[in-house]
PDB file of N, CA and C in Angstrom:
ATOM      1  N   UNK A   1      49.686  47.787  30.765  1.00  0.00           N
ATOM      2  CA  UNK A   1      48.620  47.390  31.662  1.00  0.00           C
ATOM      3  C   UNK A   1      48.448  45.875  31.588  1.00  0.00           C
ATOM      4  N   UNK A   2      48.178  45.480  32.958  1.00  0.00           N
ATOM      5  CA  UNK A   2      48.062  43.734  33.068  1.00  0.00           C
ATOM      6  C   UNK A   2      46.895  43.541  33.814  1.00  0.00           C
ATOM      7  N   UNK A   3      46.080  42.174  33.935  1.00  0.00           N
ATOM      8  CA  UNK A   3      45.666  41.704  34.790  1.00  0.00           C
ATOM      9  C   UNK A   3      45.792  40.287  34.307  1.00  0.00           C
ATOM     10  N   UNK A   4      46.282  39.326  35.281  1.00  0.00           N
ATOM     11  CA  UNK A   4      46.929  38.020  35.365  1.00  0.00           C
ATOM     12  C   UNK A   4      46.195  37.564  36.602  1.00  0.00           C
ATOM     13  N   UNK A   5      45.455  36.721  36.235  1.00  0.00           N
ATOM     14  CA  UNK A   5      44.831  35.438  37.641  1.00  0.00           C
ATOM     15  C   UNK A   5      45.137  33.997  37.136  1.00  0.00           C
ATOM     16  N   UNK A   6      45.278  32.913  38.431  1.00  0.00           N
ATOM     17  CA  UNK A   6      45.542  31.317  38.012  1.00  0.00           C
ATOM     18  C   UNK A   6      44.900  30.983  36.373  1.00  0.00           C
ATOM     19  N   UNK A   7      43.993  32.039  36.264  1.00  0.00           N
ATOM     20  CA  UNK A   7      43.173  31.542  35.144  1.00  0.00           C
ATOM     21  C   UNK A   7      43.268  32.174  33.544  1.00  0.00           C
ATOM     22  N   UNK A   8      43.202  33.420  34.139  1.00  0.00           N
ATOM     23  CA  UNK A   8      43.456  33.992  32.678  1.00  0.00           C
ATOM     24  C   UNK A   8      44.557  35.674  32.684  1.00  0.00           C
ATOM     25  N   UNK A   9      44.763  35.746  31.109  1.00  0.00           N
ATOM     26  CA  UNK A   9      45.993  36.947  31.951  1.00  0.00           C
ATOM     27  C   UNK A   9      45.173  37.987  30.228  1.00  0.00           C
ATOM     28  N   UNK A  10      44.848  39.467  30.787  1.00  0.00           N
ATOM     29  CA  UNK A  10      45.013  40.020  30.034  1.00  0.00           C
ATOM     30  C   UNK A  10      46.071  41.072  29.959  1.00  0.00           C
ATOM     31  N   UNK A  11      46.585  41.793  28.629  1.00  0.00           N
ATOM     32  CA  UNK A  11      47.674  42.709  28.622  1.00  0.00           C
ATOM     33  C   UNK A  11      47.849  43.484  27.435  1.00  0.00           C
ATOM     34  N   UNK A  12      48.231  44.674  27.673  1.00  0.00           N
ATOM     35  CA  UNK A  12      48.453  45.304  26.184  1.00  0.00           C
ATOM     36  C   UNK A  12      49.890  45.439  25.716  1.00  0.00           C
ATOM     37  N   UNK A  13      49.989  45.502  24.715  1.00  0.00           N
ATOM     38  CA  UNK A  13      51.480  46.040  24.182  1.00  0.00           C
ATOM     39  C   UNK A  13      50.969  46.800  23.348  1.00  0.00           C
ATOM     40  N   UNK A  14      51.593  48.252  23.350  1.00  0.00           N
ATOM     41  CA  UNK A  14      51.222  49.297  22.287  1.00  0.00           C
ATOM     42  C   UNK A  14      49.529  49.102  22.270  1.00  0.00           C
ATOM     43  N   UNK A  15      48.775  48.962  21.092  1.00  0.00           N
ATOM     44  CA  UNK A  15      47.610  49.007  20.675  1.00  0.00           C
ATOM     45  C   UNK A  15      47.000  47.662  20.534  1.00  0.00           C
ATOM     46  N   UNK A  16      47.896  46.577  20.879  1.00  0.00           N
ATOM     47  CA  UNK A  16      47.400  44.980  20.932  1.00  0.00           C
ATOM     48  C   UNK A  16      47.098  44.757  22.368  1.00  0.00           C
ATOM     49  N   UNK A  17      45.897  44.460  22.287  1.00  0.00           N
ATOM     50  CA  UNK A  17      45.147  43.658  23.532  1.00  0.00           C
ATOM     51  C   UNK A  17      45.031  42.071  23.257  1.00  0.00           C
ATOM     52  N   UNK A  18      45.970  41.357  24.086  1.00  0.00           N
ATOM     53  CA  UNK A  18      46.531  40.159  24.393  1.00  0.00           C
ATOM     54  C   UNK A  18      45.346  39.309  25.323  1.00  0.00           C
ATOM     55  N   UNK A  19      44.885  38.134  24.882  1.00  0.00           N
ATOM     56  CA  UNK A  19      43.874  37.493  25.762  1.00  0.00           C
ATOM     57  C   UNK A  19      44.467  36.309  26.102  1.00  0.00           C
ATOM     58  N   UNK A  20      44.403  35.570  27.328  1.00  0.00           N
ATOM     59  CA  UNK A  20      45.391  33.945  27.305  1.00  0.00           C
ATOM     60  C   UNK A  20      44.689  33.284  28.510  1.00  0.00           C
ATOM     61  N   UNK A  21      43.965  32.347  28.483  1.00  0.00           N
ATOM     62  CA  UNK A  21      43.869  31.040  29.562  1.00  0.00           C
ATOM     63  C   UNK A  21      42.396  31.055  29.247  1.00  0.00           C
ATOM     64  N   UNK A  22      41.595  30.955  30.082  1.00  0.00           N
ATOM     65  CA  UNK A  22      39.844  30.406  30.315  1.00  0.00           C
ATOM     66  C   UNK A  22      39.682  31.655  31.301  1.00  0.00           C
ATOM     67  N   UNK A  23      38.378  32.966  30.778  1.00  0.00           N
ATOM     68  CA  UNK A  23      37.496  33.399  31.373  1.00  0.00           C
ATOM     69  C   UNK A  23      36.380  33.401  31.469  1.00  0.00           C
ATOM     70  N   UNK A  24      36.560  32.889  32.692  1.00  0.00           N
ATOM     71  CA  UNK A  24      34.335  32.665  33.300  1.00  0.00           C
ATOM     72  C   UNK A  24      34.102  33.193  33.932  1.00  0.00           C
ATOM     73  N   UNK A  25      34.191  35.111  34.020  1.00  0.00           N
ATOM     74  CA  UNK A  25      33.622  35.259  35.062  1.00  0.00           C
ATOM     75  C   UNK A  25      32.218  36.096  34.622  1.00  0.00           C
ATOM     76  N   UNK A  26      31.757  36.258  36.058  1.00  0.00           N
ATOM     77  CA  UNK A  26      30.327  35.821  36.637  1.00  0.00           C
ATOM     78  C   UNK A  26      29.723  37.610  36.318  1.00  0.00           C
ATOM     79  N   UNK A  27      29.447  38.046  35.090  1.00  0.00           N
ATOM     80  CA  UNK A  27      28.543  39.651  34.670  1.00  0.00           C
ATOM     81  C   UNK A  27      29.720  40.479  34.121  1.00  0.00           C
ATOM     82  N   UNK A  28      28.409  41.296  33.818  1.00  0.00           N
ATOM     83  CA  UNK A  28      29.366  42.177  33.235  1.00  0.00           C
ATOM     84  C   UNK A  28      30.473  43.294  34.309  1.00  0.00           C
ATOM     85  N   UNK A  29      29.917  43.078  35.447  1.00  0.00           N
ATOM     86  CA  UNK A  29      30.404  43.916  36.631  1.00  0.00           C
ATOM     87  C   UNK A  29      32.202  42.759  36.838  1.00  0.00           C
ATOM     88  N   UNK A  30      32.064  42.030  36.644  1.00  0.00           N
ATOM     89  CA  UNK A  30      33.361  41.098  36.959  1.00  0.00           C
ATOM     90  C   UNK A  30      34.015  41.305  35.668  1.00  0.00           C
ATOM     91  N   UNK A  31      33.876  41.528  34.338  1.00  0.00           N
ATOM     92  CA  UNK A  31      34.505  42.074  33.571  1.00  0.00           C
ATOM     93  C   UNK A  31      35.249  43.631  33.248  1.00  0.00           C
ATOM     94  N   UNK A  32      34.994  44.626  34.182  1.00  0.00           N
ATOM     95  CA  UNK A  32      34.998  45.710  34.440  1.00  0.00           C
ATOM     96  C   UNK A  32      36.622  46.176  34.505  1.00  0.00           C
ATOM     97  N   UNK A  33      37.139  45.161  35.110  1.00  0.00           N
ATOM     98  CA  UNK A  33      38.531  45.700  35.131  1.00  0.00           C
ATOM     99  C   UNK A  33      39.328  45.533  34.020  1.00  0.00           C
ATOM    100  N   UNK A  34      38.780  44.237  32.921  1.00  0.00           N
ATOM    101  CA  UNK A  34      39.370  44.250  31.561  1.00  0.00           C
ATOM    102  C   UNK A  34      38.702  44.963  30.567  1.00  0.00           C
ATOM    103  N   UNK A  35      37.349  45.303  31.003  1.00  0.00           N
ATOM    104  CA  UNK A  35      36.749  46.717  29.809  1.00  0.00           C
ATOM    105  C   UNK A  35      37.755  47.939  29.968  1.00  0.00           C
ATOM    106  N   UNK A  36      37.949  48.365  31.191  1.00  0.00           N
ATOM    107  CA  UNK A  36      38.999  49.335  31.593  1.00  0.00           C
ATOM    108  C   UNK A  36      40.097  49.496  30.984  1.00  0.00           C
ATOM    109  N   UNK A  37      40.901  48.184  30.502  1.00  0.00           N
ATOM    110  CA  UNK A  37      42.194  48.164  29.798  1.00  0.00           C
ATOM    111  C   UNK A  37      41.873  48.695  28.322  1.00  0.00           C
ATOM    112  N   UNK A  38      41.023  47.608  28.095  1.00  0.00           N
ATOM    113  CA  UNK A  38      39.845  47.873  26.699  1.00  0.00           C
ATOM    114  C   UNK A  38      39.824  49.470  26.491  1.00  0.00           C
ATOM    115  N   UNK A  39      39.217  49.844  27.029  1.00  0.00           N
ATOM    116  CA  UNK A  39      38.991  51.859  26.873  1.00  0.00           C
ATOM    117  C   UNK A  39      40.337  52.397  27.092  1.00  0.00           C
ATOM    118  N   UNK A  40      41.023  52.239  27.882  1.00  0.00           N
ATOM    119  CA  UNK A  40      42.032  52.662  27.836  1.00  0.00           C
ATOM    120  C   UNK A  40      43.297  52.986  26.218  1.00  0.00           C
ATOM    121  N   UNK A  41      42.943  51.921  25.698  1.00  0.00           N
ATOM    122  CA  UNK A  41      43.678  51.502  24.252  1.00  0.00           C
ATOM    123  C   UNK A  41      42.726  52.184  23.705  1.00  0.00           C
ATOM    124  N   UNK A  42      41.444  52.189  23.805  1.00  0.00           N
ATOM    125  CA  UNK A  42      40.459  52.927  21.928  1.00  0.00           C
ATOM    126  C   UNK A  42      40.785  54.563  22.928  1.00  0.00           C
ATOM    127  N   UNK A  43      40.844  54.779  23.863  1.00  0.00           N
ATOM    128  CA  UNK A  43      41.177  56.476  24.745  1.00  0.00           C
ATOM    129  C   UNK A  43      42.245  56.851  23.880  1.00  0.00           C
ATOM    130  N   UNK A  44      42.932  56.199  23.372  1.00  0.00           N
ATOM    131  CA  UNK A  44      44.346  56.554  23.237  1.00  0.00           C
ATOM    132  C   UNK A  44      44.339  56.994  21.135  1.00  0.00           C
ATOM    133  N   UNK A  45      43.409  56.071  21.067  1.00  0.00           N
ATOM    134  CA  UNK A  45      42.859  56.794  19.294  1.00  0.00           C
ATOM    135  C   UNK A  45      44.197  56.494  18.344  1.00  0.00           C
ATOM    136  N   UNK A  46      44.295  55.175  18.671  1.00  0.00           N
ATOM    137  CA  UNK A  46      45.346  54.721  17.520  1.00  0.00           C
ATOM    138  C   UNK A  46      44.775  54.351  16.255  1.00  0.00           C
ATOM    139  N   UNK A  47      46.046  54.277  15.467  1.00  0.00           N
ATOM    140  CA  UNK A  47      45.096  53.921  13.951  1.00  0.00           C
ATOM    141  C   UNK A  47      44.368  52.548  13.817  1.00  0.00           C
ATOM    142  N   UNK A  48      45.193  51.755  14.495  1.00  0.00           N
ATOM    143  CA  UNK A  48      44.208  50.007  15.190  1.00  0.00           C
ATOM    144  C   UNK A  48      44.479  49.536  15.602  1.00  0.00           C
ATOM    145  N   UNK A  49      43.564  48.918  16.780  1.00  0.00           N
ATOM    146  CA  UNK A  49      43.504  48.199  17.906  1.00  0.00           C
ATOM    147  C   UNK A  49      43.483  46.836  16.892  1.00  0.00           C
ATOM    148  N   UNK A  50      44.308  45.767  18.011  1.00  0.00           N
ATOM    149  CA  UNK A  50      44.177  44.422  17.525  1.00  0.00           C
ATOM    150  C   UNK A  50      43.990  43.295  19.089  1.00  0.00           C
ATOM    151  N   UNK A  51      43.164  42.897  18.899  1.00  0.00           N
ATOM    152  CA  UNK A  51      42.691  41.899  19.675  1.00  0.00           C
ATOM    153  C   UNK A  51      42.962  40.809  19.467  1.00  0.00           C
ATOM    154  N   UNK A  52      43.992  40.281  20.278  1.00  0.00           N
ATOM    155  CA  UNK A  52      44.938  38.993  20.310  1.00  0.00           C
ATOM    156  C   UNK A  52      44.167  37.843  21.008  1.00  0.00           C
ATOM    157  N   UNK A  53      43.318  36.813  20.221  1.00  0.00           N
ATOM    158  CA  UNK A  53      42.601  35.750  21.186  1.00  0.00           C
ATOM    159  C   UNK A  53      42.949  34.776  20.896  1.00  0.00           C
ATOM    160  N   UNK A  54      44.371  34.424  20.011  1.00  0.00           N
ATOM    161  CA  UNK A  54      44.799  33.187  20.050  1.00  0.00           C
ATOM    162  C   UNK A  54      45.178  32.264  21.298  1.00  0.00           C
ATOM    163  N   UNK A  55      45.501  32.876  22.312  1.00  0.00           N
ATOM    164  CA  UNK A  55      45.386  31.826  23.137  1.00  0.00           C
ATOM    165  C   UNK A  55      44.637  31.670  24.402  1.00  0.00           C
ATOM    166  N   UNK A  56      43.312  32.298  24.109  1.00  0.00           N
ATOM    167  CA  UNK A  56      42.174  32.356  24.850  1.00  0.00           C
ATOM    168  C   UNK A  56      41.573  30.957  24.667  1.00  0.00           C
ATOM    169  N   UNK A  57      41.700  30.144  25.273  1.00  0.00           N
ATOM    170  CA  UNK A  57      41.225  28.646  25.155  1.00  0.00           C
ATOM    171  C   UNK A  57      39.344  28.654  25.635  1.00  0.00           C
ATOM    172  N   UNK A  58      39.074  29.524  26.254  1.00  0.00           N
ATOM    173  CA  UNK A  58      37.599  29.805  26.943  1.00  0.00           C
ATOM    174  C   UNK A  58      37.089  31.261  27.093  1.00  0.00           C
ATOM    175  N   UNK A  59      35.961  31.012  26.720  1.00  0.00           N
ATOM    176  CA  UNK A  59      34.970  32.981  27.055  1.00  0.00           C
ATOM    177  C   UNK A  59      33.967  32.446  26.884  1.00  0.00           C
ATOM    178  N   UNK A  60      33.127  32.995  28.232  1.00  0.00           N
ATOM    179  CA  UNK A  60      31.822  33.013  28.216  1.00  0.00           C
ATOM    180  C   UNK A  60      30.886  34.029  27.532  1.00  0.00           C
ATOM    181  N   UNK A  61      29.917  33.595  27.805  1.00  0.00           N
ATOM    182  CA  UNK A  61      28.603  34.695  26.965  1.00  0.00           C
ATOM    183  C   UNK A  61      29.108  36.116  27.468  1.00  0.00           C
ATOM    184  N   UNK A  62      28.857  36.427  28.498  1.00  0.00           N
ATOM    185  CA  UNK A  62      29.653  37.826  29.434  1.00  0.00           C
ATOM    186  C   UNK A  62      30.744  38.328  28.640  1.00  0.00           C
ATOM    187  N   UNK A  63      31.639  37.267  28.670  1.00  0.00           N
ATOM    188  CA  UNK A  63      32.899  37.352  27.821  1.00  0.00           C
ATOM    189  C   UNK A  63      32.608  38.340  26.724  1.00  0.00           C
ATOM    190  N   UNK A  64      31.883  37.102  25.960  1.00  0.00           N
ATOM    191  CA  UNK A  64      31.822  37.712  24.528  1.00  0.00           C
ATOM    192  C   UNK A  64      31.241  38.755  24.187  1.00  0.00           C
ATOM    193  N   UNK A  65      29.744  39.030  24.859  1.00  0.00           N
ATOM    194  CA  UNK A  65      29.175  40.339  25.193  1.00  0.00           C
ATOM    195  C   UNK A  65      30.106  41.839  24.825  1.00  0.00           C
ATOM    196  N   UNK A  66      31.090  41.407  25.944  1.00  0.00           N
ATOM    197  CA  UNK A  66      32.489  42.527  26.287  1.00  0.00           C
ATOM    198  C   UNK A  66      32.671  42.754  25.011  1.00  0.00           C
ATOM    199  N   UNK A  67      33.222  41.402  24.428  1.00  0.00           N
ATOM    200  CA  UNK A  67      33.829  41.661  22.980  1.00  0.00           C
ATOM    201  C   UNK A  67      32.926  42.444  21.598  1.00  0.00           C
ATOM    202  N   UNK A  68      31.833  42.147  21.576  1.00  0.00           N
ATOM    203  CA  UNK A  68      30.824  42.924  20.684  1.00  0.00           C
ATOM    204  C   UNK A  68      30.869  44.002  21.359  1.00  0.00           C
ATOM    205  N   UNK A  69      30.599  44.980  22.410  1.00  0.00           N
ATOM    206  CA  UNK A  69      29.805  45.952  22.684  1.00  0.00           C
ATOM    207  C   UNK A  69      31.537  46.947  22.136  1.00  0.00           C
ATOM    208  N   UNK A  70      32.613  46.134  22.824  1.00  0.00           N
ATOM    209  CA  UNK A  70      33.769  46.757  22.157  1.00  0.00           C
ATOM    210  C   UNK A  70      34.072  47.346  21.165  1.00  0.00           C
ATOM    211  N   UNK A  71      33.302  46.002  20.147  1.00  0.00           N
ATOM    212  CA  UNK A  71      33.309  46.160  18.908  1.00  0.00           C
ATOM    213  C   UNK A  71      33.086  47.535  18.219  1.00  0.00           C
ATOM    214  N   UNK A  72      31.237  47.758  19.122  1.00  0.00           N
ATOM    215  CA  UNK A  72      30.404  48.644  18.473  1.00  0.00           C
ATOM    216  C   UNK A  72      31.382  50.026  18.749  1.00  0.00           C
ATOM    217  N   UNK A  73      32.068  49.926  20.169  1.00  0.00           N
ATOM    218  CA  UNK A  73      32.647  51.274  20.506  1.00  0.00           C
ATOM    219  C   UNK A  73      33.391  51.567  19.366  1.00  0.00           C
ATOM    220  N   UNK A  74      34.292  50.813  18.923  1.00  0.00           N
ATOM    221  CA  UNK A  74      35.192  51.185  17.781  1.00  0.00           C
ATOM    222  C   UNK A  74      34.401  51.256  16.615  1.00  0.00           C
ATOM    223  N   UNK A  75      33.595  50.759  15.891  1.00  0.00           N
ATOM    224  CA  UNK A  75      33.134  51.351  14.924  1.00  0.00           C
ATOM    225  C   UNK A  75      32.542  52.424  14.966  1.00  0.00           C
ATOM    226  N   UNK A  76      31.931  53.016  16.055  1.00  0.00           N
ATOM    227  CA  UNK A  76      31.987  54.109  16.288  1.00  0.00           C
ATOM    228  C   UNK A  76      32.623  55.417  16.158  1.00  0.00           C
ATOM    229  N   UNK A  77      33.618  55.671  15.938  1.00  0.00           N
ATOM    230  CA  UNK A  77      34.951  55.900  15.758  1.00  0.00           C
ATOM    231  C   UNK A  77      35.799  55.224  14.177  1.00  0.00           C
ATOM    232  N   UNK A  78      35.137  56.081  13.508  1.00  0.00           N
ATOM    233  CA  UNK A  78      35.871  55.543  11.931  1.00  0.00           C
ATOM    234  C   UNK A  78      37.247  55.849  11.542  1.00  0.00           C
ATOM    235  N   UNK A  79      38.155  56.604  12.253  1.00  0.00           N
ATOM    236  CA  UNK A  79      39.784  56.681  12.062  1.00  0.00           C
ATOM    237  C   UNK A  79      40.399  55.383  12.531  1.00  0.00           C
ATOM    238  N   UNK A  80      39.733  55.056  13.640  1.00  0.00           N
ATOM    239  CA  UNK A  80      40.464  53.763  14.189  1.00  0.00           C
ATOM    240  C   UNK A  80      39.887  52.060  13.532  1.00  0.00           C
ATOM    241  N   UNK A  81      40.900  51.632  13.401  1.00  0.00           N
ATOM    242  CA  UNK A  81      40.540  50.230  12.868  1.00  0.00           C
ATOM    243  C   UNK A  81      41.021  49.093  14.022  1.00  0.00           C
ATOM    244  N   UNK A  82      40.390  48.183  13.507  1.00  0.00           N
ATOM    245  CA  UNK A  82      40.424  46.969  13.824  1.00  0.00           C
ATOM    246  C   UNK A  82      40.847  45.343  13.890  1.00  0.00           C
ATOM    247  N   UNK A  83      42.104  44.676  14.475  1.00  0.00           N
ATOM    248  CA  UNK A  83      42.012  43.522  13.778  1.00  0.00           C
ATOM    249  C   UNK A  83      41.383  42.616  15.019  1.00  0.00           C
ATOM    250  N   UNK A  84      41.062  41.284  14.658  1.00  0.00           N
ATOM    251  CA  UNK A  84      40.885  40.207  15.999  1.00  0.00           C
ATOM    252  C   UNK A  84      41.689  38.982  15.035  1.00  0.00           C
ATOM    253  N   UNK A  85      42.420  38.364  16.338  1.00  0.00           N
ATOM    254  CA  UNK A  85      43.639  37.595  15.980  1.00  0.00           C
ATOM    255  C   UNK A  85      42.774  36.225  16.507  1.00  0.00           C
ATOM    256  N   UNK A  86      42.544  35.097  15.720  1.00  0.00           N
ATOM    257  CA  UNK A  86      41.995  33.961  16.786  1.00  0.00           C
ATOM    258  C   UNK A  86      42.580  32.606  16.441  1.00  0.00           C
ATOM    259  N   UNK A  87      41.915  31.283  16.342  1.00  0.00           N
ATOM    260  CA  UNK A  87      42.830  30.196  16.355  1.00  0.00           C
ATOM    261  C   UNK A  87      42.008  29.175  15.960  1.00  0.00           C
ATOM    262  N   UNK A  88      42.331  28.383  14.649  1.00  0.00           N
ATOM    263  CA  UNK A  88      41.587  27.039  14.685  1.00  0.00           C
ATOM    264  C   UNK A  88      41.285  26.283  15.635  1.00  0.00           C
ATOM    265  N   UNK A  89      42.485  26.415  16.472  1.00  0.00           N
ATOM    266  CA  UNK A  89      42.475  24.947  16.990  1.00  0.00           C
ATOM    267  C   UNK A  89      41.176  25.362  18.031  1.00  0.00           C
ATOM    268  N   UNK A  90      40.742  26.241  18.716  1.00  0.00           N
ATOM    269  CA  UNK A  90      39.899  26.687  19.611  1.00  0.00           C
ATOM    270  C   UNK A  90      38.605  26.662  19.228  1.00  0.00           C
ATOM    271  N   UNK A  91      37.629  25.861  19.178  1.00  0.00           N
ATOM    272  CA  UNK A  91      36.296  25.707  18.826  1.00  0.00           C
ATOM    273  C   UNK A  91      35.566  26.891  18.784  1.00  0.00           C
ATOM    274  N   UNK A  92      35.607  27.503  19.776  1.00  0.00           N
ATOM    275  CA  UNK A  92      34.207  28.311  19.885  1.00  0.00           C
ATOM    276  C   UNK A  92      34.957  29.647  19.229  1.00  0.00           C
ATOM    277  N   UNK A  93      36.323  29.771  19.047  1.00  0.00           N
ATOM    278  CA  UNK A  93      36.646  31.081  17.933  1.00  0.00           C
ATOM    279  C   UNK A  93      35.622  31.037  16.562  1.00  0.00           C
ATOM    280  N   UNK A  94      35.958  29.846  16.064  1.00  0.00           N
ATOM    281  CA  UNK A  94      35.777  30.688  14.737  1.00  0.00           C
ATOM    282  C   UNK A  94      33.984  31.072  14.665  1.00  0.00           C
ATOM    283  N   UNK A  95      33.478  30.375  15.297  1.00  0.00           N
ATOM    284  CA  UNK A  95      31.646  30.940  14.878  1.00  0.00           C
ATOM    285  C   UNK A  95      31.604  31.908  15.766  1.00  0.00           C
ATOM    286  N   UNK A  96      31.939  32.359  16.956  1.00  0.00           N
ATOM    287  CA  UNK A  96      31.624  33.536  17.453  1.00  0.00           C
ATOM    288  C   UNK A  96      32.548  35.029  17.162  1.00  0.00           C
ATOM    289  N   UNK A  97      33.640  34.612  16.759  1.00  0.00           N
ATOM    290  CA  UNK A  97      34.405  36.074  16.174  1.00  0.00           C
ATOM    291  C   UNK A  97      33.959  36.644  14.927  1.00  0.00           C
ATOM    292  N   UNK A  98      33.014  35.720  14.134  1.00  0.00           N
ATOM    293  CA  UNK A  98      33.013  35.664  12.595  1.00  0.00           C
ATOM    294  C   UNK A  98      31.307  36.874  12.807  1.00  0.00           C
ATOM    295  N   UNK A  99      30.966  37.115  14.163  1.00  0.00           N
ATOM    296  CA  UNK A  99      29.892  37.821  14.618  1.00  0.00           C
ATOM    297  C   UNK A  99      30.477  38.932  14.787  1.00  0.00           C
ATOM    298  N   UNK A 100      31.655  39.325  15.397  1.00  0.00           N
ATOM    299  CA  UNK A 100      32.459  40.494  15.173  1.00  0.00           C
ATOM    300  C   UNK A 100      32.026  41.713  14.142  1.00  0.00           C
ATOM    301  N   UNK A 101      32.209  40.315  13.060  1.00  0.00           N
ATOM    302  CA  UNK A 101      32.354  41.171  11.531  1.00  0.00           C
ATOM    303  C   UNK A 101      30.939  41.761  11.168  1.00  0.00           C
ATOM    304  N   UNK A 102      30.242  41.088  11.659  1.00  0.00           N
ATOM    305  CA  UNK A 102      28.903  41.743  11.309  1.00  0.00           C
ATOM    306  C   UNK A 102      28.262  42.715  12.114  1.00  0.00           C
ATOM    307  N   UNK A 103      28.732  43.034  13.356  1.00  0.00           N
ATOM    308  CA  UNK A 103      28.734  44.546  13.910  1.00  0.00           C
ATOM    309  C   UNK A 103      29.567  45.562  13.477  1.00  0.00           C
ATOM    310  N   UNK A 104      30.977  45.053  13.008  1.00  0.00           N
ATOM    311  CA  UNK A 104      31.834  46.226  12.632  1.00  0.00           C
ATOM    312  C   UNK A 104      31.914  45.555  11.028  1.00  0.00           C
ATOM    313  N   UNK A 105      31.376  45.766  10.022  1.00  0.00           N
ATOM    314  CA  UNK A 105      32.087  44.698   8.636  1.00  0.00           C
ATOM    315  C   UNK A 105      33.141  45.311   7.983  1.00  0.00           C
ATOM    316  N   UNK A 106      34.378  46.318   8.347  1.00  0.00           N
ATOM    317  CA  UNK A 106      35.169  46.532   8.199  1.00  0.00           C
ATOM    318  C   UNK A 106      36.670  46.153   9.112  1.00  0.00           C
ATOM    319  N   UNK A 107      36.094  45.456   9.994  1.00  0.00           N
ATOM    320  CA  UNK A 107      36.776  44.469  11.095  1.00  0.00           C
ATOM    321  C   UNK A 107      37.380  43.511  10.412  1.00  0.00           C
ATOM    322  N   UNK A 108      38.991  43.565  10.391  1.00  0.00           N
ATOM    323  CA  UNK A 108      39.704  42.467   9.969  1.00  0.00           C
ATOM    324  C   UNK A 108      39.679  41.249  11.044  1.00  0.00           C
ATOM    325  N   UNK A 109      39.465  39.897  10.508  1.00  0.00           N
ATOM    326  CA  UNK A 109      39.459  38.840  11.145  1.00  0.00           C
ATOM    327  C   UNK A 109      40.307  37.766  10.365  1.00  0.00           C
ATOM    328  N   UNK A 110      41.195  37.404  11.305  1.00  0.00           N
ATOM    329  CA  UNK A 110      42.253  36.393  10.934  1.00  0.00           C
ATOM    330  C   UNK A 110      42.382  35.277  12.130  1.00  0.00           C
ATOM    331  N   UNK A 111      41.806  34.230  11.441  1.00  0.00           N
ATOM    332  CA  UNK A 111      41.959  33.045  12.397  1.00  0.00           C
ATOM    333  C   UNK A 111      42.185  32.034  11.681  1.00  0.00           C
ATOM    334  N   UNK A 112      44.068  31.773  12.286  1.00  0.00           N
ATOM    335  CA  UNK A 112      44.192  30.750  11.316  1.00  0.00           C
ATOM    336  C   UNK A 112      45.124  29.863  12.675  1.00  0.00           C
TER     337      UNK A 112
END
């Protein structure tokens, strides 16, 4: 599963959800088609999902929203685990993924 615009491209391989460019879009209703991919992967009840945001250069509040409520879905669900993949060099990774951990605190986080 893909969705690719001038701006940003999401995609899965196996149980990794891949994030890449700047997303700004505008509610949670404009995020809908990448929650979709999102459910699609925790539907599928692997042993763990990994969330690839190293080369997510931008996410808005909306954005991130997505990313917590995600979160909560999977901890929800205690067979399946968790990693989130992120990036120094990207400012707003490391203080907002490090919030991740404190909805799920069995959420592996690696941002290096």
């Amino acid at each position: 599963m893909e969705i690719s615009t001038n701006d940003y491209r999401v995609w899965t391989e196996g149980s990794a959800i891949h994030y890449e460019g700047t997303m700004r879009l505008s509610g949670t209703e404009a995020y809908a088609p990448i929650q979709e991919i999102m459910n699609a992967v925790l539907e599928a009840k692997p042993e763990l999902i990994t969330l690839d945001l190293t080369r997510l250069e931008f996410l808005n509040s909306s954005g991130i929203n997505l990313l917590a409520k995600y979160t909560i879905e999977i901890r929800k669900q205690p067979d399946i685990g968790v990693r989130v993949l992120g990036s120094k060099t990207i400012p707003w990774q490391s203080k907002s993924l490090r919030n991740l951990q404190r909805l799920h605190p069995s959420l592996e986080l690696t941002i290096s």
